[in-house]
Structures are given as C-alpha cells and as structure tokens.
N, C-alpha and C. Protein backbone atom coordinates (compact mmCIF):
# COMPACT_ATOMS: atom_id res chain seq x y z
N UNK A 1 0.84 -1.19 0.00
CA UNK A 1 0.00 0.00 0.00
C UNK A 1 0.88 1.24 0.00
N UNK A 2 0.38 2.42 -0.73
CA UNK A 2 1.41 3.09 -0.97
C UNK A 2 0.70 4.50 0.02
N UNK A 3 1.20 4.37 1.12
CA UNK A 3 0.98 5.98 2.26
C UNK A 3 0.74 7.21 1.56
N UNK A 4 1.61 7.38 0.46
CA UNK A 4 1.08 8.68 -0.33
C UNK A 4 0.16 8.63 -1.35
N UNK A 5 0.02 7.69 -1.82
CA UNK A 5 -1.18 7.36 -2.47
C UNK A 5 -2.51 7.16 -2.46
N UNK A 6 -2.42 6.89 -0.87
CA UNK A 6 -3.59 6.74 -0.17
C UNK A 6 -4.46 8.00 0.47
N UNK A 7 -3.30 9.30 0.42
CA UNK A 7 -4.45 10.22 1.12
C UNK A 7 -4.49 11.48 -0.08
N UNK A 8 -6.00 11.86 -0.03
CA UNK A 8 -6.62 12.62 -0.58
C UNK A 8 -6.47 14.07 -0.74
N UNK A 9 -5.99 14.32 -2.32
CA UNK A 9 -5.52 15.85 -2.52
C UNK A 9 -6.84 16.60 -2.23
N UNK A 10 -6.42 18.02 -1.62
CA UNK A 10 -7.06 19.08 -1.58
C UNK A 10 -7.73 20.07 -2.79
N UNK A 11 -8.09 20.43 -3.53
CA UNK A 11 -7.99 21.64 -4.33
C UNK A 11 -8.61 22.63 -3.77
N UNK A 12 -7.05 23.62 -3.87
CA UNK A 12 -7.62 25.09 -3.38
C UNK A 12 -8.61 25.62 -3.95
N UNK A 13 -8.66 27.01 -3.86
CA UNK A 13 -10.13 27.97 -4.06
C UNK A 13 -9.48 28.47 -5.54
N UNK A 14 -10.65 28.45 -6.22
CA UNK A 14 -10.19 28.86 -7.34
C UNK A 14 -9.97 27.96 -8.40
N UNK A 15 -9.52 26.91 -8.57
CA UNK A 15 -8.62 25.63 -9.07
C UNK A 15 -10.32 24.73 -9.21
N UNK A 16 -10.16 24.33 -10.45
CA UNK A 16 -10.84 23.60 -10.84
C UNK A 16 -10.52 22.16 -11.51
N UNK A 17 -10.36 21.08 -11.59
CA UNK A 17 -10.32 19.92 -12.10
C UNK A 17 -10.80 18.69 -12.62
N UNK A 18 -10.53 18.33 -13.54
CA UNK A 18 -11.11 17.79 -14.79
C UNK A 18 -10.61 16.34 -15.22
N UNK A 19 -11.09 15.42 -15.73
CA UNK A 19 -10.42 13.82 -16.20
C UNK A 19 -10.96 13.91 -17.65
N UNK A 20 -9.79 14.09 -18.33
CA UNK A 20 -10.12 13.75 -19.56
C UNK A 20 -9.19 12.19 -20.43
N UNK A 21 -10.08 11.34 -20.60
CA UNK A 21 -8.82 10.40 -20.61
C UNK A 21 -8.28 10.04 -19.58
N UNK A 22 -7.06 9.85 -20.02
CA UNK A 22 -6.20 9.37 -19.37
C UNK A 22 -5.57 10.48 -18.33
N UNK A 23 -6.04 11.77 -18.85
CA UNK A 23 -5.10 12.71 -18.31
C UNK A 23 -5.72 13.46 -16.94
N UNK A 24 -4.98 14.28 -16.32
CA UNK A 24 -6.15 14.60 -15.44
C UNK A 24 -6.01 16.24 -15.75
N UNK A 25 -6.55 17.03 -15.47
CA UNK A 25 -6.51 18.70 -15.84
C UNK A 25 -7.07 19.48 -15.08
N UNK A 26 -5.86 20.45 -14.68
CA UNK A 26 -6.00 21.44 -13.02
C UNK A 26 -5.96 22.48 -12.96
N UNK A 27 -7.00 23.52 -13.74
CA UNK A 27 -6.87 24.65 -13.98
C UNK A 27 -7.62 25.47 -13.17
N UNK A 28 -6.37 26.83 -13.46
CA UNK A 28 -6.50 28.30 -12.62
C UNK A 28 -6.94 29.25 -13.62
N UNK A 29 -7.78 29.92 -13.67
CA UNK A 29 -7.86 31.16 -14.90
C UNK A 29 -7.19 30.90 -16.36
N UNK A 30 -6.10 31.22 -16.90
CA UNK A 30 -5.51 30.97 -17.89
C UNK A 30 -4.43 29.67 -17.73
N UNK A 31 -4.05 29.10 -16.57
CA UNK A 31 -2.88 28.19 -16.48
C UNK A 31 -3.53 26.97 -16.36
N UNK A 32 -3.16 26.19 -16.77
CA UNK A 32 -3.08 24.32 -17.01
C UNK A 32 -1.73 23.89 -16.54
N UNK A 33 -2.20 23.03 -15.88
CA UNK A 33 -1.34 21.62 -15.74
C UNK A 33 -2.08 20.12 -16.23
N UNK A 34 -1.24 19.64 -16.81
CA UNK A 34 -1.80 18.34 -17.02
C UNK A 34 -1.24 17.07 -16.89
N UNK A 35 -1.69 15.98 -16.75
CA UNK A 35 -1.03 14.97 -15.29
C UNK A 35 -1.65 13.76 -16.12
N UNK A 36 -0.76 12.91 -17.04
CA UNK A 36 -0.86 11.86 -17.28
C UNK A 36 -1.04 10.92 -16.79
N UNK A 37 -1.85 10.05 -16.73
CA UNK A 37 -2.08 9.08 -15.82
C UNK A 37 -1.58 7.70 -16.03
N UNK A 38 -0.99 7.71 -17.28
CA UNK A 38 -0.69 6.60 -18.33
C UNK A 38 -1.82 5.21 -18.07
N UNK A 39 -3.00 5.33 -17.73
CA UNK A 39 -4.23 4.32 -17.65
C UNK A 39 -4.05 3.25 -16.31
N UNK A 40 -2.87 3.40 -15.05
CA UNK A 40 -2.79 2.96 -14.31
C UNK A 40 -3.08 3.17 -13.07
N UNK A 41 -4.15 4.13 -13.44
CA UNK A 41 -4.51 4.96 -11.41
C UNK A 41 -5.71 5.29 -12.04
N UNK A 42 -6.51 4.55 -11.26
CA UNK A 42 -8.04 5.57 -11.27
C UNK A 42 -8.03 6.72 -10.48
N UNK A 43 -8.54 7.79 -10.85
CA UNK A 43 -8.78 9.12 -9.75
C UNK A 43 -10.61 9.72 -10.17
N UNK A 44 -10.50 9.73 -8.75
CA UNK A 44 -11.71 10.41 -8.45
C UNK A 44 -11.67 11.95 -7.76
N UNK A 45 -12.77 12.51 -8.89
CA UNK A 45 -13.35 13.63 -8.22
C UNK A 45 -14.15 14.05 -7.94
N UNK A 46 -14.12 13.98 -6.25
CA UNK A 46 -15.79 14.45 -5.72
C UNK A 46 -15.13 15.66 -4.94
N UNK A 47 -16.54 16.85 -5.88
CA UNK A 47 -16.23 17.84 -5.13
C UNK A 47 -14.88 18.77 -5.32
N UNK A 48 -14.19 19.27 -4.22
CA UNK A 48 -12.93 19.67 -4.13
C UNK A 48 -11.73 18.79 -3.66
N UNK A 49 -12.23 17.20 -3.66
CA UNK A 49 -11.09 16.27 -2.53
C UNK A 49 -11.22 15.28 -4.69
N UNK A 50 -9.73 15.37 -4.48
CA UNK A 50 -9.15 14.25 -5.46
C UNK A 50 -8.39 12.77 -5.23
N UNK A 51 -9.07 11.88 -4.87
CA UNK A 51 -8.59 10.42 -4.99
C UNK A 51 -7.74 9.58 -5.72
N UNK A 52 -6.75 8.77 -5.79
CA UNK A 52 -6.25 8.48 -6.18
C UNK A 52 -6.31 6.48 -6.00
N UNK A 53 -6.74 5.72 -6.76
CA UNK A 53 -6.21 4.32 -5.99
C UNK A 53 -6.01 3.51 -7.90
N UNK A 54 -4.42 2.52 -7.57
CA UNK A 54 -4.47 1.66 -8.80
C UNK A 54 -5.55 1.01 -9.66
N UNK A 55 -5.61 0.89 -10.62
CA UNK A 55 -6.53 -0.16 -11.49
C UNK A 55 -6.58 -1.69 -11.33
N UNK A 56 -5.03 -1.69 -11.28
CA UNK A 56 -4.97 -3.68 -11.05
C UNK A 56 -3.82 -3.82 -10.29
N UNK A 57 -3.61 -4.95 -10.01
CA UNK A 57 -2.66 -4.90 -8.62
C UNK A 57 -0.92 -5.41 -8.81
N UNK A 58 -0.79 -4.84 -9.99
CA UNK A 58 0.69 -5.31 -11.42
C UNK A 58 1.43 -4.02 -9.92
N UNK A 59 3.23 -4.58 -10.33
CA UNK A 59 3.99 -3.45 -9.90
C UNK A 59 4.05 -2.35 -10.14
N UNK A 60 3.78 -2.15 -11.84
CA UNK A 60 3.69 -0.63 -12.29
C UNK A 60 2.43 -0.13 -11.53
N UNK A 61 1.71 -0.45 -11.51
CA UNK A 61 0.23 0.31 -11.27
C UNK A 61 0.46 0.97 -9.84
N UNK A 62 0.87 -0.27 -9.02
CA UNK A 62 1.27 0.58 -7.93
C UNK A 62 2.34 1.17 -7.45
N UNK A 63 3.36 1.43 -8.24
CA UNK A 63 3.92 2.42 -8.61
C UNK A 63 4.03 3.92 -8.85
N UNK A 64 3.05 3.62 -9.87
CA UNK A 64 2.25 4.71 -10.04
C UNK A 64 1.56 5.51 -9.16
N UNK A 65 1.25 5.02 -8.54
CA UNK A 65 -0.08 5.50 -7.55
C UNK A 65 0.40 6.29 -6.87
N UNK A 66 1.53 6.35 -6.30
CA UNK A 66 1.83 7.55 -5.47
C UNK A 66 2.11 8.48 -6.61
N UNK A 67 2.98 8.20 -6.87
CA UNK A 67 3.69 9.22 -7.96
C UNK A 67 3.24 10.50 -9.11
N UNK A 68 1.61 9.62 -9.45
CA UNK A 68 0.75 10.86 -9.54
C UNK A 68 -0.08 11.20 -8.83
N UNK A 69 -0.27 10.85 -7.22
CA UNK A 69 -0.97 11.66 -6.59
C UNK A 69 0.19 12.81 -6.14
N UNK A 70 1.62 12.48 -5.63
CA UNK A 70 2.03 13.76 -5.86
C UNK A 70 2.64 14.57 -7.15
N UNK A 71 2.37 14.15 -8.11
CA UNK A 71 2.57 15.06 -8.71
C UNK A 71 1.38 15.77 -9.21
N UNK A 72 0.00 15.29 -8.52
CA UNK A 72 -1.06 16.20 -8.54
C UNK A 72 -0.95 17.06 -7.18
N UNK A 73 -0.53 17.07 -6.21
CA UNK A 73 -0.44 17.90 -5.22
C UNK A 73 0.80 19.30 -5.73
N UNK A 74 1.79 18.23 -6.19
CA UNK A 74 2.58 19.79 -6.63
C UNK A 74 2.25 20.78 -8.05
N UNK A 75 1.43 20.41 -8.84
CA UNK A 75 0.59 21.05 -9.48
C UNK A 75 -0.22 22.03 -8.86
N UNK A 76 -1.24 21.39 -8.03
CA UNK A 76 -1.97 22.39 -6.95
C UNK A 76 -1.18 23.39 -6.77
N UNK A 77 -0.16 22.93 -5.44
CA UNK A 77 0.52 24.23 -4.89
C UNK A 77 1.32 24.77 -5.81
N UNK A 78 1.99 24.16 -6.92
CA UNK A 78 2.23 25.21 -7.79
C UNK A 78 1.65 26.33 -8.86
N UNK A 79 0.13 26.04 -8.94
CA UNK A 79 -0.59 27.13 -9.29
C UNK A 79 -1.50 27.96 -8.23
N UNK A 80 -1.47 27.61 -7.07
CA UNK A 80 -1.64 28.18 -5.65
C UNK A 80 -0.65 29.39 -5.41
N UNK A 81 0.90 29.01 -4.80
CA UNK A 81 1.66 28.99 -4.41
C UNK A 81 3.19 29.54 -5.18
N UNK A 82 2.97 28.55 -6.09
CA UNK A 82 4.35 28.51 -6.99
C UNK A 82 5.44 27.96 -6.22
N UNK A 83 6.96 27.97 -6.77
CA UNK A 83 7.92 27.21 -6.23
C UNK A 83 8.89 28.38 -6.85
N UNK A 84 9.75 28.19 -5.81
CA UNK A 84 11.31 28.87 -5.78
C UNK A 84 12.67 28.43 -5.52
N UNK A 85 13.67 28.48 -5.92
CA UNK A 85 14.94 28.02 -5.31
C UNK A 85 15.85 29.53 -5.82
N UNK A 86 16.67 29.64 -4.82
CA UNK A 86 17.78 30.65 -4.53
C UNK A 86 19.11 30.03 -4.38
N UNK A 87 19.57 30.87 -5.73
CA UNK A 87 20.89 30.69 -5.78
C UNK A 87 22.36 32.05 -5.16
N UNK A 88 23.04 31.22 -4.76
CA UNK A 88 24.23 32.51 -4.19
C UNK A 88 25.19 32.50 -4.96
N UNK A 89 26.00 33.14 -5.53
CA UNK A 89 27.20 33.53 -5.86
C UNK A 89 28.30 34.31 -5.15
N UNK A 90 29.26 33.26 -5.11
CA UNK A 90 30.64 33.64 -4.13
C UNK A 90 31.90 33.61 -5.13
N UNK A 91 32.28 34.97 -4.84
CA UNK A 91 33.62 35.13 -5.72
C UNK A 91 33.91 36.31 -5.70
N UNK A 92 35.34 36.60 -6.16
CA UNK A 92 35.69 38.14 -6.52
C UNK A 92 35.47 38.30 -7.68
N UNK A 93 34.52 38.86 -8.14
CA UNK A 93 34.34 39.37 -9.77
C UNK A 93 32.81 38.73 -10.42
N UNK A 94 32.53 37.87 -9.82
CA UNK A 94 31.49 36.95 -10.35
C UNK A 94 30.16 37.52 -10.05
N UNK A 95 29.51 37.69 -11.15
CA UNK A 95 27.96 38.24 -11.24
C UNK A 95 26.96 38.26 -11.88
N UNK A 96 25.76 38.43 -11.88
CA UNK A 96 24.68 38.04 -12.60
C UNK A 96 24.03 39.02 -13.10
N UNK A 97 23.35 39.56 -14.18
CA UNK A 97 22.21 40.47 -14.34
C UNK A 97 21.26 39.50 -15.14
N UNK A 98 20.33 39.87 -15.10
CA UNK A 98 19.12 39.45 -16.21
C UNK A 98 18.74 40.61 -16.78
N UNK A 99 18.74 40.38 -18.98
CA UNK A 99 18.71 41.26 -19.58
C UNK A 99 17.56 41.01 -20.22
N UNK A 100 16.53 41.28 -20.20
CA UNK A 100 15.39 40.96 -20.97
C UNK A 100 14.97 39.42 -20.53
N UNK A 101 14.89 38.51 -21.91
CA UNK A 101 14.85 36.94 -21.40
C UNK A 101 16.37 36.10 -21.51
N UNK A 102 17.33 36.63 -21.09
CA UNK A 102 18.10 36.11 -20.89
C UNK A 102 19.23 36.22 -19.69
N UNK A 103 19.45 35.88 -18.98
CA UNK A 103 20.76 35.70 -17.56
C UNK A 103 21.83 36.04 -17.77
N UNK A 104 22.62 37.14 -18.11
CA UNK A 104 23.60 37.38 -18.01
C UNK A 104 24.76 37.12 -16.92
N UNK A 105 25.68 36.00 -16.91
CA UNK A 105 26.80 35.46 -15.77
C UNK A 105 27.92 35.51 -16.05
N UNK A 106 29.16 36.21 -15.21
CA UNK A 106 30.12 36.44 -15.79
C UNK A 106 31.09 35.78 -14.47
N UNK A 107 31.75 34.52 -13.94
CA UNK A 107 32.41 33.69 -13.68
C UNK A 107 33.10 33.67 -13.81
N UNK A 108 34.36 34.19 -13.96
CA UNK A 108 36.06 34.04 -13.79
C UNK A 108 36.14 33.53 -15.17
N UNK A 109 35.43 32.95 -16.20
CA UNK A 109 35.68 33.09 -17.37
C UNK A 109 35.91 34.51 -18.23
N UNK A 110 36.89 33.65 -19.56
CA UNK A 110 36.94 35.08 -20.60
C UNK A 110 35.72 35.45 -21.43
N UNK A 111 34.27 34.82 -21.10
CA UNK A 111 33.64 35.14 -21.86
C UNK A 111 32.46 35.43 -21.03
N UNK A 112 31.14 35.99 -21.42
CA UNK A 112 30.19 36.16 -20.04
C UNK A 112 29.48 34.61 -20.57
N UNK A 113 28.59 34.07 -19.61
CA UNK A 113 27.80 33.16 -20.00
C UNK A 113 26.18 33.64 -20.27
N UNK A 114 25.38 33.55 -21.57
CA UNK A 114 24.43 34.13 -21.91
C UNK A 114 23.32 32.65 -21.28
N UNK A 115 22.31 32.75 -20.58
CA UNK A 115 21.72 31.62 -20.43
C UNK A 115 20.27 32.26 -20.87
N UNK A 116 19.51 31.15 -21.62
CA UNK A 116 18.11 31.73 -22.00
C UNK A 116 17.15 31.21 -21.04
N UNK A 117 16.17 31.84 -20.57
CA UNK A 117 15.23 31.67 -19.40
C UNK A 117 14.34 30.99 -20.14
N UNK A 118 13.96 29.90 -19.73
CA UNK A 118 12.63 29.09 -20.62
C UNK A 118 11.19 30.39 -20.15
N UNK A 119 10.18 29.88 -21.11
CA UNK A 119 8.79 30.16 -20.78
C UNK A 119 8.25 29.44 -19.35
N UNK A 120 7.67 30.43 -18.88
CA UNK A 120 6.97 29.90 -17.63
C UNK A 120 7.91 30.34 -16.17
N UNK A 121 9.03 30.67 -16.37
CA UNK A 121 10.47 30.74 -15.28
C UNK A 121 10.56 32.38 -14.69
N UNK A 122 10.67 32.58 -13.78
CA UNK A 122 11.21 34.07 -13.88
C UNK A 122 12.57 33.64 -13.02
N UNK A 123 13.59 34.92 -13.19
CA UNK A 123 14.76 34.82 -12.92
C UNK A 123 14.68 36.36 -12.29
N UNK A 124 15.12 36.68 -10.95
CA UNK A 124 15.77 37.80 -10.29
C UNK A 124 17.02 37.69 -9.80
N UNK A 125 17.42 39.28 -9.67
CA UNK A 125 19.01 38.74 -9.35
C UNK A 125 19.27 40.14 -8.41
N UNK A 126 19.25 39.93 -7.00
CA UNK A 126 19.93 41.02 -6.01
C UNK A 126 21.05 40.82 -5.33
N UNK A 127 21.69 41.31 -6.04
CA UNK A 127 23.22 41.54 -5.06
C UNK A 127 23.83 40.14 -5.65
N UNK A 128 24.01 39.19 -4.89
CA UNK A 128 24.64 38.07 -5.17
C UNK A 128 23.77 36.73 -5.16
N UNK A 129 22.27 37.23 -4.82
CA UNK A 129 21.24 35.77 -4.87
C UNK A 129 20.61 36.23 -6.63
N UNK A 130 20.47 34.97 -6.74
CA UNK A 130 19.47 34.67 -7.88
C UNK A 130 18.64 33.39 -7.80
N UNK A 131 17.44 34.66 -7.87
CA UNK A 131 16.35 33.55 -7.60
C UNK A 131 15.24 33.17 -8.86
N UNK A 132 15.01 31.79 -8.93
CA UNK A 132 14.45 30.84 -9.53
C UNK A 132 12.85 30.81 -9.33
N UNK A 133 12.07 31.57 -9.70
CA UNK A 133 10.56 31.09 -9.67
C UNK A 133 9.80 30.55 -10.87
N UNK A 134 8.69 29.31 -10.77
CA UNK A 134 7.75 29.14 -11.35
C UNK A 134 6.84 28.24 -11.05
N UNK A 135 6.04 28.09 -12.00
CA UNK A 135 4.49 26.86 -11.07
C UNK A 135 4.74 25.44 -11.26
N UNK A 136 6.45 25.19 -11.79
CA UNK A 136 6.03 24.01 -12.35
C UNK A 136 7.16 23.05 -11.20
N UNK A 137 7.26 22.77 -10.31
CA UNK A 137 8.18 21.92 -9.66
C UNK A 137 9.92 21.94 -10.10
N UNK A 138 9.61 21.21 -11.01
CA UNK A 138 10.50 20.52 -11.88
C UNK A 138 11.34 21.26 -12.73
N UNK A 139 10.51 22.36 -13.53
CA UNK A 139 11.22 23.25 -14.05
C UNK A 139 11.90 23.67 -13.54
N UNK A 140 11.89 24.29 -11.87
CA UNK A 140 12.35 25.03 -11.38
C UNK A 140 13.40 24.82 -10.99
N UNK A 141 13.25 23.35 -10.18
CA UNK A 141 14.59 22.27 -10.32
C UNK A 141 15.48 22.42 -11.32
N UNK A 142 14.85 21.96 -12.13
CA UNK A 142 15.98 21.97 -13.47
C UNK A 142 16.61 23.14 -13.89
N UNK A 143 15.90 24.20 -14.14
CA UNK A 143 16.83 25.53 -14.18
C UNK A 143 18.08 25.59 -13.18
N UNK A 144 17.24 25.81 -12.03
CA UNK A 144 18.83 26.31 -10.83
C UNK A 144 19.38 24.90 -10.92
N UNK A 145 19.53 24.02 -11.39
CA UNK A 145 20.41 23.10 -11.40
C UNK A 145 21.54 23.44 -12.63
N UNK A 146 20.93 23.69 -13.81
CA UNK A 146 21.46 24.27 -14.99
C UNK A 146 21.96 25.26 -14.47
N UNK A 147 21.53 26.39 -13.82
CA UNK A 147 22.83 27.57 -13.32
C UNK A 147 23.38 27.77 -12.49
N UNK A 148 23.18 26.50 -11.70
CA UNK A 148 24.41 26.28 -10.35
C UNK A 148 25.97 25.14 -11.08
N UNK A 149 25.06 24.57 -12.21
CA UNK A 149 26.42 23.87 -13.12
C UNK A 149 27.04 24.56 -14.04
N UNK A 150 27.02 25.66 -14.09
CA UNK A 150 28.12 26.45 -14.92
C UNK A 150 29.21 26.96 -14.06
N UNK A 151 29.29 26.84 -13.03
CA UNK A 151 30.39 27.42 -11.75
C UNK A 151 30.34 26.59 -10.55
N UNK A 152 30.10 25.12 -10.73
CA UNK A 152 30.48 24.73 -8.95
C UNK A 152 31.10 25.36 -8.02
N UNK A 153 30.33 25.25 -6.76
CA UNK A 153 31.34 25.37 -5.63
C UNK A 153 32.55 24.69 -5.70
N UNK A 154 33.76 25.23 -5.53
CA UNK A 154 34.94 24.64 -4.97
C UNK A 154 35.36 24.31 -3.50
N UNK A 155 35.82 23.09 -3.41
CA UNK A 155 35.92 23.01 -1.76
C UNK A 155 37.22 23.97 -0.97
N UNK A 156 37.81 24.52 -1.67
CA UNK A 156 39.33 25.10 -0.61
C UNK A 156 38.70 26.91 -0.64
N UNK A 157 38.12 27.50 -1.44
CA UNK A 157 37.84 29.02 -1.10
C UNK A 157 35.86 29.31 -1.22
N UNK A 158 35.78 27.96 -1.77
CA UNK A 158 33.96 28.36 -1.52
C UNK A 158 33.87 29.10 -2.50
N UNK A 159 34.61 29.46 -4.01
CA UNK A 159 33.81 30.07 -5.16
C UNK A 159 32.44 29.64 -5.95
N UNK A 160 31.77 29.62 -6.44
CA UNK A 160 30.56 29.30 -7.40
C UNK A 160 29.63 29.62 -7.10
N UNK A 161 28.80 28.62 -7.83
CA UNK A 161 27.22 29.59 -7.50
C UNK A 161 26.90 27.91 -6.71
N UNK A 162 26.33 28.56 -5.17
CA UNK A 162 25.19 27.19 -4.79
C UNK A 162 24.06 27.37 -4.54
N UNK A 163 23.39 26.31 -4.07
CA UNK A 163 22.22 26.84 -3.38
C UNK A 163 22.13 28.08 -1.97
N UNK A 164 21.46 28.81 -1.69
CA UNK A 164 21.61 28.95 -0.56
C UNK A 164 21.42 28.98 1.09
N UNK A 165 20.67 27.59 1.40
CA UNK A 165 20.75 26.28 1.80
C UNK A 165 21.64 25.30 2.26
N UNK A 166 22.91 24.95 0.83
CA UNK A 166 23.46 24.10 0.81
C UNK A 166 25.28 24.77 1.61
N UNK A 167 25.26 23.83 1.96
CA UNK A 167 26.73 23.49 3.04
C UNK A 167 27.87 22.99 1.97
N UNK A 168 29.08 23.90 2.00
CA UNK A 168 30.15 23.73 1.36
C UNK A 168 31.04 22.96 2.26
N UNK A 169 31.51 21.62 2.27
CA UNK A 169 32.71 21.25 2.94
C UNK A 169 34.06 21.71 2.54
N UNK A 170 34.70 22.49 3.50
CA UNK A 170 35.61 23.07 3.32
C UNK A 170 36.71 21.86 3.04
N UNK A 171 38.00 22.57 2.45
CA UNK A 171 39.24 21.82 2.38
C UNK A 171 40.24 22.46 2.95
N UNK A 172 41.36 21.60 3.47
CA UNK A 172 42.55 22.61 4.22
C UNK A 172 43.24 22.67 2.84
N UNK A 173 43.77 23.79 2.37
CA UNK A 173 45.12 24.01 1.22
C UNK A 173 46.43 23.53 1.49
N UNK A 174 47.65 23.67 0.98
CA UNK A 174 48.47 23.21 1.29
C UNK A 174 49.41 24.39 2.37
N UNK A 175 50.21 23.39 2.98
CA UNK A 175 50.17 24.14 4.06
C UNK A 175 51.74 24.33 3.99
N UNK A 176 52.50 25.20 4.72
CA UNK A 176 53.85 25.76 4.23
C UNK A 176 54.86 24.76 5.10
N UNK A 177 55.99 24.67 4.35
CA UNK A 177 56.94 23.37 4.77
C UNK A 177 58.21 24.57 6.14
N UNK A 178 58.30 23.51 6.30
CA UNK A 178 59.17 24.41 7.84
C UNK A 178 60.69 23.87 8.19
C-alpha cells in the first residue's frame, strides 16, 4: 500500500479539475497543468477532494499510484503557491544580471555566460542571490540546477554559484613546509 497514495488531494479555491482520458486537468484562470495518468490509477473527483487508488494490482500500477498523486499535489501548490529556489554567488568578480529573457553570468571566465530563461520561469538577481521562480516543480529544479552547473562550488575558497541552503565542505590548502 502506498501511504502517499492513499491520502486525498485538496484543491484550493479557485482551481478547478477535470479527467479527460487518461489525463487529469487542473486549472487556474488561464494556467493548465496536465497529469498523465498513463491508464494505471483511477482518480476520483468528488467535489474539491481528489482520490487516487491503482486499477490492477501489477507493480507498475502501484507504482504509479503515489507518484501521480504527488505530482497532482505539486501542481496544486504550484498554481496556488508557486515554487522557488535561490541561488548565491561567491567570488571576486562573479555576477549576474538578467537582460530581458536572458541571464547574463560572468564567472572568472573570458567570456560572459548568456543563459536563455525558458517560458513559464522568472529569474531575479539582487546583489549576489538569484532567484528561480515558477508553477512548475520541476522546471524550477531543473533551471537552478542548470545555473548552479556552470560554476560549482569549490571546496578550498567556496567560489561558485550554490544553493543557498546548501553546506560547502571546506578543504585545508596546502600548508607551508618548515
């Protein structure tokens, strides 16, 4: 039995939802999400409470079963709510602007790095954070993952871009002979 599968999404105020097919559909005013079900989870909707339980009792199916009940919950709160991740930049020289739809990063390289902001993403940048918003989980993930990998942290001075969150293990350098 799958614990997350078993308990019943909310839909906020506003948020309406729909089974078409296979798919399921969670709309706010102009925004959609849509949540494949690939034919292995029945879901029910009564009301504002969304159900989730397998079709047949195969490994995939229940598999499944959690997996799109949360990824119907982070749909919700991401057209509720939205999602964010914050990035820091540590260095002498190293910095960010955003120029229109694109990220301007300039990293101890000889060249700046131009990054293009997908649809759906916004990108801010104060001082030395840059922050990552949008409704979609995953995207959001995936971006600040994409612009925390153009400059890792280094372990001996803590340069790059990380999360800012995340814990740098330091390194001792080399140390002078006597």
């Amino acid at each position: 039995m799958s614990r997350i599968g078993k308990q019943p999404v909310k839909l906020a105020n506003g948020l309406e939802a729909k089974l078409e097919g296979n798919k399921l559909i969670i709309k706010k005013g102009q925004d959609t999400k849509e949540i494949d079900t690939k034919g292995v989870v029945k879901v029910n909707i009564d009301g504002d409470t969304i159900t989730f339980e397998p079709i047949n009792e195969n490994k995939f199916s229940k598999a499944m079963w959690g997996t799109i009940r949360a990824l119907c919950n982070n749909a919700i709160i991401g057209l509720t709510k939205g999602f964010e991740k914050k990035l820091e930049i540590n260095g002498v020289g190293y910095r960010a602007a955003v120029k229109g739809n694109v990220l301007e990063l300039q990293l101890g390289f000889s060249h700046p790095i131009n990054y293009e902001i997908p649809t759906g993403i916004t990108v801010t940048v104060e001082k030395n954070i840059i922050t990552v918003k949008g409704t979609d989980k995953q995207q959001v993930g995936q971006v600040a993952a994409e612009i925390r990998s153009f400059r890792k942290p280094e372990p001996y001075k803590g340069k790059g871009i990380k999360y800012v969150d995340e814990r740098i293990i330091r390194k001792a350098g080399k140390t002078a002979k006597k």
